[in-house]
Protein backbone atom coordinates (compact mmCIF):
# COMPACT_ATOMS: atom_id res chain seq x y z
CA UNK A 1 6.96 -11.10 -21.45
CA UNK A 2 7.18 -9.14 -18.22
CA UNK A 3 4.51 -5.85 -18.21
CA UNK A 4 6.59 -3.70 -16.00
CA UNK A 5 8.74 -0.85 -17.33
CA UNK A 6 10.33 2.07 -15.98
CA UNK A 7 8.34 4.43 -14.29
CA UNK A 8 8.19 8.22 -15.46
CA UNK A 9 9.42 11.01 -13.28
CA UNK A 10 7.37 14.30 -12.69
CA UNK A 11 7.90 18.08 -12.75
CA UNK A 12 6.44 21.05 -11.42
CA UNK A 13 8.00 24.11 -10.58
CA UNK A 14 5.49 25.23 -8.25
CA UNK A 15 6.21 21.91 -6.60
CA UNK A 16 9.94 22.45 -6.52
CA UNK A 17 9.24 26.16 -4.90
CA UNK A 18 7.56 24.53 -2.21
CA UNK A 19 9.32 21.87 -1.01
CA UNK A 20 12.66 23.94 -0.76
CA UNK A 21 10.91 25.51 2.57
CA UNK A 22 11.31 22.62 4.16
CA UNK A 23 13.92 20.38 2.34
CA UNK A 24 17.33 20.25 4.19
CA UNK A 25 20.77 20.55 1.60
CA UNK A 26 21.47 16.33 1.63
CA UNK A 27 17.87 16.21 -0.24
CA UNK A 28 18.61 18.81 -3.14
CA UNK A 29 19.83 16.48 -5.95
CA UNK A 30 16.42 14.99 -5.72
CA UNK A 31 15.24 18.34 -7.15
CA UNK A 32 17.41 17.32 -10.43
CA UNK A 33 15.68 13.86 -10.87
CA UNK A 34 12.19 16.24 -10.54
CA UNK A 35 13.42 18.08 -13.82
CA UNK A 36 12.27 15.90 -16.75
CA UNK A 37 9.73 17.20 -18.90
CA UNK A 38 5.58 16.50 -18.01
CA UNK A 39 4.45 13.36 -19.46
CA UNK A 40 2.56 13.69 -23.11
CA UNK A 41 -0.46 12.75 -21.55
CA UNK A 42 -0.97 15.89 -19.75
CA UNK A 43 -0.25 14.90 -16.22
CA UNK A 44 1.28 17.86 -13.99
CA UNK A 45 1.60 20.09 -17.67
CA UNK A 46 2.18 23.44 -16.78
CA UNK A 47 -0.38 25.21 -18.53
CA UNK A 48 -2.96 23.51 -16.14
CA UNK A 49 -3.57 25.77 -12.89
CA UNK A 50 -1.69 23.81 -10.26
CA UNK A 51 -3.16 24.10 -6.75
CA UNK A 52 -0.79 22.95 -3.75
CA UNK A 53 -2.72 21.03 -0.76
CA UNK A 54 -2.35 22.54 2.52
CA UNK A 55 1.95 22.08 3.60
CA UNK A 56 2.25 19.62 5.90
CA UNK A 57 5.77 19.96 7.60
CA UNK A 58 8.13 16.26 7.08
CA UNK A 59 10.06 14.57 9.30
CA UNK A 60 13.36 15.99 8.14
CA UNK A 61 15.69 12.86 6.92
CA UNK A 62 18.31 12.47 4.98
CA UNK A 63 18.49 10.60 1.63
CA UNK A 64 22.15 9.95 1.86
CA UNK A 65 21.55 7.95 5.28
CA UNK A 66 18.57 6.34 3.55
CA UNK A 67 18.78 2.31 4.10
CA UNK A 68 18.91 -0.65 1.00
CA UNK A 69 17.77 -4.09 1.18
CA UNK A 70 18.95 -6.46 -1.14
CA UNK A 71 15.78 -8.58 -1.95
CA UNK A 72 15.70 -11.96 -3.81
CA UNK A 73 13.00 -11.57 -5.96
CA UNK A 74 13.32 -15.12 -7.60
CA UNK A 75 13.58 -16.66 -4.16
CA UNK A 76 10.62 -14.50 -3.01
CA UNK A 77 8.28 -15.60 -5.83
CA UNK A 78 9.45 -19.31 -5.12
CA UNK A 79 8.25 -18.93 -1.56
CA UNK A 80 11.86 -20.45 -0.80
CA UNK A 81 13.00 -20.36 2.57
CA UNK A 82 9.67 -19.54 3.91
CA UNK A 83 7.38 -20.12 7.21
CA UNK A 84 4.61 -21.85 5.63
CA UNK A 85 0.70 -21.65 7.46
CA UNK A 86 -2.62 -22.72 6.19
CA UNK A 87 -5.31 -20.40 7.17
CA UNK A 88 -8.55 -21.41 7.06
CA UNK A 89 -10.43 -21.89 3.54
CA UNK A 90 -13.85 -19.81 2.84
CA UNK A 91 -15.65 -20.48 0.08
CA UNK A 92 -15.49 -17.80 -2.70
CA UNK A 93 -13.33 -15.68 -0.62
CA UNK A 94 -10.38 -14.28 -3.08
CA UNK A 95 -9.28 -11.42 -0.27
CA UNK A 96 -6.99 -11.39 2.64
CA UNK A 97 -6.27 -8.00 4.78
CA UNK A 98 -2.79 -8.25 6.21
CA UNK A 99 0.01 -6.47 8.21
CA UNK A 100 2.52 -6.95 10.58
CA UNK A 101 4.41 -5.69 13.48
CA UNK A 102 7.83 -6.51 14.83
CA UNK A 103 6.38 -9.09 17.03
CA UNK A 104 2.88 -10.01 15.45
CA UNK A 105 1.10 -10.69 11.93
CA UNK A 106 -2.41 -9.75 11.43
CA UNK A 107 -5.26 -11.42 9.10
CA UNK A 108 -8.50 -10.89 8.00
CA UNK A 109 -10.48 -12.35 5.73
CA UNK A 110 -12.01 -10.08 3.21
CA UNK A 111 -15.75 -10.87 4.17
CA UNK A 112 -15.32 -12.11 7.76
CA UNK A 113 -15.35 -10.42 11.30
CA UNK A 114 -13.05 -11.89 12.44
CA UNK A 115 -9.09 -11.16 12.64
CA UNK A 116 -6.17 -13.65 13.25
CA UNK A 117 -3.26 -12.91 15.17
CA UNK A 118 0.18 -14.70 14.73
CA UNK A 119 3.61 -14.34 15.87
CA UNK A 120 6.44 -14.29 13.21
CA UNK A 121 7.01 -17.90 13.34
CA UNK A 122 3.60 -18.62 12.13
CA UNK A 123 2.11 -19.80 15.50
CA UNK A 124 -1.97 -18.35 16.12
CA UNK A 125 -2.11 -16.67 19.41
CA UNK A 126 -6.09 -15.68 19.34
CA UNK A 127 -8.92 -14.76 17.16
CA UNK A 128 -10.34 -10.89 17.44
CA UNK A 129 -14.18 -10.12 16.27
CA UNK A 130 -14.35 -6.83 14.79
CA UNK A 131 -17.98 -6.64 15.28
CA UNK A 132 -18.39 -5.02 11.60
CA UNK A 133 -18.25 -6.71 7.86
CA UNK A 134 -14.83 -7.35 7.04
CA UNK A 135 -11.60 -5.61 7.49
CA UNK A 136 -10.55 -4.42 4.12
CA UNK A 137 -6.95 -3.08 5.26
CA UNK A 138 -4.55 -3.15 8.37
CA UNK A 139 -1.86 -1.15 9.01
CA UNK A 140 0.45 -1.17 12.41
CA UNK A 141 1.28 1.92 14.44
CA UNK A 142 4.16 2.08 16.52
CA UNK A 143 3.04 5.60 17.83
CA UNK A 144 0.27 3.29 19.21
CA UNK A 145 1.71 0.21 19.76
CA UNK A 146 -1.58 -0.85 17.74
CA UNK A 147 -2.82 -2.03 14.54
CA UNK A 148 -5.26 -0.07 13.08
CA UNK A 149 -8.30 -1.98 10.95
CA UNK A 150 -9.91 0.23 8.34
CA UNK A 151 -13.44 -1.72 7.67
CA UNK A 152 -16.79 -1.00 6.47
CA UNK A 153 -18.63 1.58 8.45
CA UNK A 154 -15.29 2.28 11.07
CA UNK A 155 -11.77 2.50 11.72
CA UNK A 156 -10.29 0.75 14.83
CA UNK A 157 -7.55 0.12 16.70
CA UNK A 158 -6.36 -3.48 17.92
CA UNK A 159 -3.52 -3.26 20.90
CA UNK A 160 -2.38 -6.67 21.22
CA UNK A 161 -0.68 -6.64 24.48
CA UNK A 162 -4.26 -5.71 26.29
CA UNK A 163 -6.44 -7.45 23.62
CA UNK A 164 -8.08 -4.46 23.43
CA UNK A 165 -10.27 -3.49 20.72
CA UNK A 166 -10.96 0.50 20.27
CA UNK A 167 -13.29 2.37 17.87
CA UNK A 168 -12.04 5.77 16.60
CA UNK A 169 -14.97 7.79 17.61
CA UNK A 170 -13.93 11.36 16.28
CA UNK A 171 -13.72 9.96 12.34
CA UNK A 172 -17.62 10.75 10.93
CA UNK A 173 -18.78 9.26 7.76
CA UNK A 174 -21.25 11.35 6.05
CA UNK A 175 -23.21 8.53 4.85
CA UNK A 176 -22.23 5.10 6.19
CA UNK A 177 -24.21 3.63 3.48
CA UNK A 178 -21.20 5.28 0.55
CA UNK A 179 -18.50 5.45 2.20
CA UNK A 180 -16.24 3.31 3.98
CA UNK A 181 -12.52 2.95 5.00
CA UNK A 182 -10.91 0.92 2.30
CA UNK A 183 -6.99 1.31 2.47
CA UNK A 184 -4.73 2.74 5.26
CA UNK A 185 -0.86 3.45 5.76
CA UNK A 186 0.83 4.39 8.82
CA UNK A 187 3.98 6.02 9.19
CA UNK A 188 5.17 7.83 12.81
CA UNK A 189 2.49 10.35 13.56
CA UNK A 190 0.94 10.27 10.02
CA UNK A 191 -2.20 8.38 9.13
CA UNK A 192 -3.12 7.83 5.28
CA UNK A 193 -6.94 6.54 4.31
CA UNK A 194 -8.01 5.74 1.45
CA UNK A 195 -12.28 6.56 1.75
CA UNK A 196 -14.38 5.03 -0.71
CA UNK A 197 -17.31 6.84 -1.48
CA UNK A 198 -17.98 7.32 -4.86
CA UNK A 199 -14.68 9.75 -5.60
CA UNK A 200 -12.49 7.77 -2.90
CA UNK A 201 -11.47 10.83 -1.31
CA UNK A 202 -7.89 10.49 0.87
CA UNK A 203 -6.97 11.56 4.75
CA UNK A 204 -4.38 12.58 6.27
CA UNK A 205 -4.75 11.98 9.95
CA UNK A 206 -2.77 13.13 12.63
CA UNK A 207 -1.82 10.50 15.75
CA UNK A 208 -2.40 10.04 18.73
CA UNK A 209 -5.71 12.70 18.09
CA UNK A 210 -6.98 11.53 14.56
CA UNK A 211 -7.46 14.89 13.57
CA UNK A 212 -7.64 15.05 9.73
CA UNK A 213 -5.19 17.95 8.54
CA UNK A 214 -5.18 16.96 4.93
CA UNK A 215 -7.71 16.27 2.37
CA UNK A 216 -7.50 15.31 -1.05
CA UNK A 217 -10.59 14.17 -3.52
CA UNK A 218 -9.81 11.42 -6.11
CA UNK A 219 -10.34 13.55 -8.76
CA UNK A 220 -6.65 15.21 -7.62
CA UNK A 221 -5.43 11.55 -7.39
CA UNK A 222 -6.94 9.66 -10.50
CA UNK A 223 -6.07 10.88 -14.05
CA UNK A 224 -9.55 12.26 -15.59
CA UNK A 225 -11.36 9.92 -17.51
CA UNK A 226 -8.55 7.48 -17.01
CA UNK A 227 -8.72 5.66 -14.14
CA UNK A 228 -11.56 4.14 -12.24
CA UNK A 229 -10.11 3.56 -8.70
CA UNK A 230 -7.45 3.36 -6.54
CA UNK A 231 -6.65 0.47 -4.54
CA UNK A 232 -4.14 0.41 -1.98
CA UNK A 233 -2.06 2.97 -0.34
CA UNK A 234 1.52 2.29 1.49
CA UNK A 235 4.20 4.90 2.76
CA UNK A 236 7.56 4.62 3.46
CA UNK A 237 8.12 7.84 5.39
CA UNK A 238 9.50 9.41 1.92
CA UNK A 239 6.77 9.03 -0.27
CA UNK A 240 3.13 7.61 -0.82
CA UNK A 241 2.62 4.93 -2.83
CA UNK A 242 -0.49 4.37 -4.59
CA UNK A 243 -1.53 1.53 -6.56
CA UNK A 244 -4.83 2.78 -9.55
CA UNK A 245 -6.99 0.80 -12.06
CA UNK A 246 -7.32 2.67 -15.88
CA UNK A 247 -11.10 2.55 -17.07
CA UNK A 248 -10.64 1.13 -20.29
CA UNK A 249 -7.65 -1.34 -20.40
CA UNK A 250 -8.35 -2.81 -16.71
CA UNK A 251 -4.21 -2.31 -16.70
CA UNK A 252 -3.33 -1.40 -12.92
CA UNK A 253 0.01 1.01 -12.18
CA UNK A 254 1.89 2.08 -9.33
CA UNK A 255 2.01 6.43 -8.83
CA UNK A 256 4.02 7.64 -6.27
CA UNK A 257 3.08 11.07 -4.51
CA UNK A 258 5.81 13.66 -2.46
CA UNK A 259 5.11 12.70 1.64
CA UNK A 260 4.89 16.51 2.81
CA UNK A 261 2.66 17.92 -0.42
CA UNK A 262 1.11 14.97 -1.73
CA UNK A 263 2.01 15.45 -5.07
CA UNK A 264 2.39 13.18 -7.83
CA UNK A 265 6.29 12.70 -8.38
CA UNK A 266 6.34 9.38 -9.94
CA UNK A 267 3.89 8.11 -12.84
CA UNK A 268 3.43 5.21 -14.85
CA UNK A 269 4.89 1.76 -13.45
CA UNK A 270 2.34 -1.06 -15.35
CA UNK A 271 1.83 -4.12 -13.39
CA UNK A 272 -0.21 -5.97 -15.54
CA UNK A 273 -3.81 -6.30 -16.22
CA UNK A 274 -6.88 -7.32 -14.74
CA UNK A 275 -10.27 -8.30 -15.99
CA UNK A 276 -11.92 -5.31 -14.16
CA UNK A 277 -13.99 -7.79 -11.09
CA UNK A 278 -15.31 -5.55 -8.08
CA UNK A 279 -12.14 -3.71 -5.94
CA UNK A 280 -13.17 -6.03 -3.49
CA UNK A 281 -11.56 -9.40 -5.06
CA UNK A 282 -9.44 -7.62 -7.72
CA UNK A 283 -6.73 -5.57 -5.86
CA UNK A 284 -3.37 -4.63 -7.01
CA UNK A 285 -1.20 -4.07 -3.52
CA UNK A 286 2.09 -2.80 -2.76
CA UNK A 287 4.63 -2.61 0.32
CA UNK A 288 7.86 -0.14 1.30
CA UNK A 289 10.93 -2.29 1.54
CA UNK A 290 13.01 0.32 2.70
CA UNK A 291 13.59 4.20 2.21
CA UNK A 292 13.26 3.64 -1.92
CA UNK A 293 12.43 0.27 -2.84
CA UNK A 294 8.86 -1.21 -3.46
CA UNK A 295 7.47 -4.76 -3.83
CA UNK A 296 4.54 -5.09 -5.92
CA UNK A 297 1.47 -7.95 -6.28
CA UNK A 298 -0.83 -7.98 -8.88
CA UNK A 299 -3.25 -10.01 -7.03
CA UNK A 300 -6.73 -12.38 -8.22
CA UNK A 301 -6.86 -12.95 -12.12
CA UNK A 302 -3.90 -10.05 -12.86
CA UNK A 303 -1.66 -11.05 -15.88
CA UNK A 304 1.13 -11.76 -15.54
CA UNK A 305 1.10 -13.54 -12.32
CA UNK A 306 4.14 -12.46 -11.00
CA UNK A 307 6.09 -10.34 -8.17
CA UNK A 308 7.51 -6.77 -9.11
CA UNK A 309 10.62 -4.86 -7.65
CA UNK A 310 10.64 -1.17 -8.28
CA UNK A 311 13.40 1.71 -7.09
CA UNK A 312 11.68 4.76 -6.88
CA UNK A 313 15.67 6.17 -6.61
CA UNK A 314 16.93 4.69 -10.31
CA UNK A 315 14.41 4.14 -11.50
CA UNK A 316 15.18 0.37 -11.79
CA UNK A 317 12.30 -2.48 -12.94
CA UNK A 318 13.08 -6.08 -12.04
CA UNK A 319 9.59 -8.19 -12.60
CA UNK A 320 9.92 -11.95 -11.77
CA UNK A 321 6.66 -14.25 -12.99
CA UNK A 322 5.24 -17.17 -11.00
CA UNK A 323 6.77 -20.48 -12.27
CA UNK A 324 4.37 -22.51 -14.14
CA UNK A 325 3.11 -24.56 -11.69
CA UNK A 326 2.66 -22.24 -9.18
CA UNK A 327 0.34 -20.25 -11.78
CA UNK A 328 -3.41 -21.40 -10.32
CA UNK A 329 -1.89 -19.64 -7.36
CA UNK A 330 -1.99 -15.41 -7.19
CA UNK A 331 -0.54 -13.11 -4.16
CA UNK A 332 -3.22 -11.67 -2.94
CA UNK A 333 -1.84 -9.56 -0.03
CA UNK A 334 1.68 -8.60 0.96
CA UNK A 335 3.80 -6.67 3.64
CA UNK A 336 7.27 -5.97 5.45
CA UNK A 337 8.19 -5.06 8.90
CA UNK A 338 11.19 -5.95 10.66
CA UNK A 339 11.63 -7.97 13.67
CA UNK A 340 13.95 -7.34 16.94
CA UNK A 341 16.75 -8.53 15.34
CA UNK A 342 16.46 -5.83 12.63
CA UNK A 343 15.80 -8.80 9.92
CA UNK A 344 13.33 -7.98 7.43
CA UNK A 345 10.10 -10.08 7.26
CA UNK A 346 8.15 -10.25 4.18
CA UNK A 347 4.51 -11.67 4.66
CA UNK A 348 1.95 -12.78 1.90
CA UNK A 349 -0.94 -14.33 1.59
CA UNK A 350 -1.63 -16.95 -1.38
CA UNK A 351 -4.77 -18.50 -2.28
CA UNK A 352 -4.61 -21.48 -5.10
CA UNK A 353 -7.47 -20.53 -7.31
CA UNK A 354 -8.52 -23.80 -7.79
CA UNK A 355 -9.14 -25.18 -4.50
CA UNK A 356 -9.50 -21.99 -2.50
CA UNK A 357 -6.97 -23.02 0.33
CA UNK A 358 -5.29 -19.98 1.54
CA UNK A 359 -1.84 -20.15 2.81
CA UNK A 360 0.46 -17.11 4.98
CA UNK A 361 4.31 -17.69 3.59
CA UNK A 362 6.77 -15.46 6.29
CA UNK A 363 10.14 -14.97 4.84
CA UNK A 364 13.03 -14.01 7.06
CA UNK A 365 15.83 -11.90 5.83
């Protein structure tokens, strides 16, 4: 039976107050889908002090001009249709870091230096050493016509028409030896980083200077004695997506969090569960298909083994498992950009569990 159900919706009226400064009129019947009672659990109840993080100012858009992509999840999960590339197998290596541009993919192994770069047929242009342990997120920037590379002790950026490789200098880690850069989003000017040190604290970053203007701690992310960490984060320009491991249960969930306030306006969406292995080889990842709509992996040794479609809009939950052959095989990675055509391309990475052979699958739509 399919895990996924509909995700919850979250109030706060000190929320509400604040947006309104800087919501234009076509967004106000969002405010009505905001006005559901707080979940039993406690999240966002009012009696709790509620402290606002700093306003940042939006990118004013509006929701009736927001786009829709019709996705075939049963095709998708099939690999149908699909660009198929083998990538190079490494023993005991269950991780794959992954993004792409509108011209480029870019891989990394999740315990290798070095990076992969492929056009959107499939073809490898070059290889790209990092110079650090592993690249445990990408994410492109079209602000810098780069991809940035979140790894262990640095973030860089990778342009690929100078095969240049640059090291953010003005980011300090307190104590390399705690924290590191685990999961990064990009969206115009606006940087999210996920830092793992303990609390995995999250950035906001500010391009083309870096300069954080936004800080969060886990503690305001993760539900108290709840959840244990968060794994990816992914933004559509609307919202932040988050994707966060409960303590007990090992059962992984999708929150989503307001773009200008970072607060939690979505809660709940269960994706399966895991068996609780290091963040490293157990991650749960998700990717923006357009203004509302998000595609969901469970990835290594998550049950059920299967692809998950969620509209953060309706409210909608279409969950499609792996066919039975294909289930030795997980997604481990997965991501969307479009190309010059304005055709959406959907990248993942699957690694058969059994042999360890990792394959990139590139679907056109």
């Amino acid at each position: 039976m399919p895990i996924a159900m509909n995700f919850d919706l979250l109030s706060n009226s000190n929320h509400h107050q604040d947006r309104c400064e800087h919501m234009n009129e076509c967004e106000s019947h969002l405010e009505i889908k905001l006005s559901k009672s707080p979940l039993s659990n406690g999240t966002n109840r009012s009696s709790i002090a509620f402290i606002v993080p700093p306003l940042v100012k939006p990118r004013i858009r509006q929701i009736v001009n927001r786009s829709t992509r019709n996705i075939d999840l049963e095709r998708l999960s099939r690999c149908s249709s699909t660009n198929q590339i083998a990538l190079p197998k490494v023993e005991n290596e269950k991780w794959s870091a992954l993004a792409s541009s509108n011209e480029h993919i870019l891989v990394g192994g999740g315990s290798s230096s070095t990076l992969r770069l492929f056009d959107l047929n499939g073809n490898q242009i070059r290889l790209i050493d990092i110079k650090t342990f592993g690249a445990f997120d990408l994410a492109w920037s079209s602000v810098l016509n780069a991809f940035l590379i979140a790894g262990y002790d640095r973030l860089q950026a990778y342009n690929t028409e100078k095969d240049q490789l640059i090291q953010i200098e003005n980011i300090n880690l307190i104590n390399r030896k705690d924290n590191y850069f685990w999961s990064i989003a990009c969206h115009g000017n606006d940087v999210f980083i996920v830092l793992s040190d303990g609390l995995e604290s999250v950035w906001r970053l500010s391009l083309p200077s870096f300069k954080r203007i936004q800080t969060l701690s886990g503690s305001e992310i993760r539900e108290s004695n709840s959840d244990d960490r968060i794994s990816c984060i992914r933004t559509n320009g609307y919202s932040v997506g988050m994707t966060l491991r409960q303590r007990t249960t090992c059962q992984w969930r999708v929150d989503l969090f307001d773009y200008a306030t970072m607060t939690r306006t979505h809660r709940g969406l269960t994706i399966g569960y895991g068996i609780g292995a290091f963040n490293f080889i157990e991650r749960c990842m998700l990717a923006p298909i357009d203004d509302h709509q998000w595609l969901i992996i469970g990835g290594y040794k998550v049950t059920p083994n299967a692809l998950t479609l969620m509209d953060d809009r309706t409210g909608e939950v279409k969950q499609v498992e792996r066919q039975w052959d294909q289930q030795e095989e997980f997604i481990s990675n997965i991501c969307t950009s479009e190309n010059s055509k304005q055709q959406q391309i959907i990248s993942m990475i699957i690694i058969d569990n059994l042999t360890g052979q990792r394959q990139m699958h590139v679907m056109q739509q």
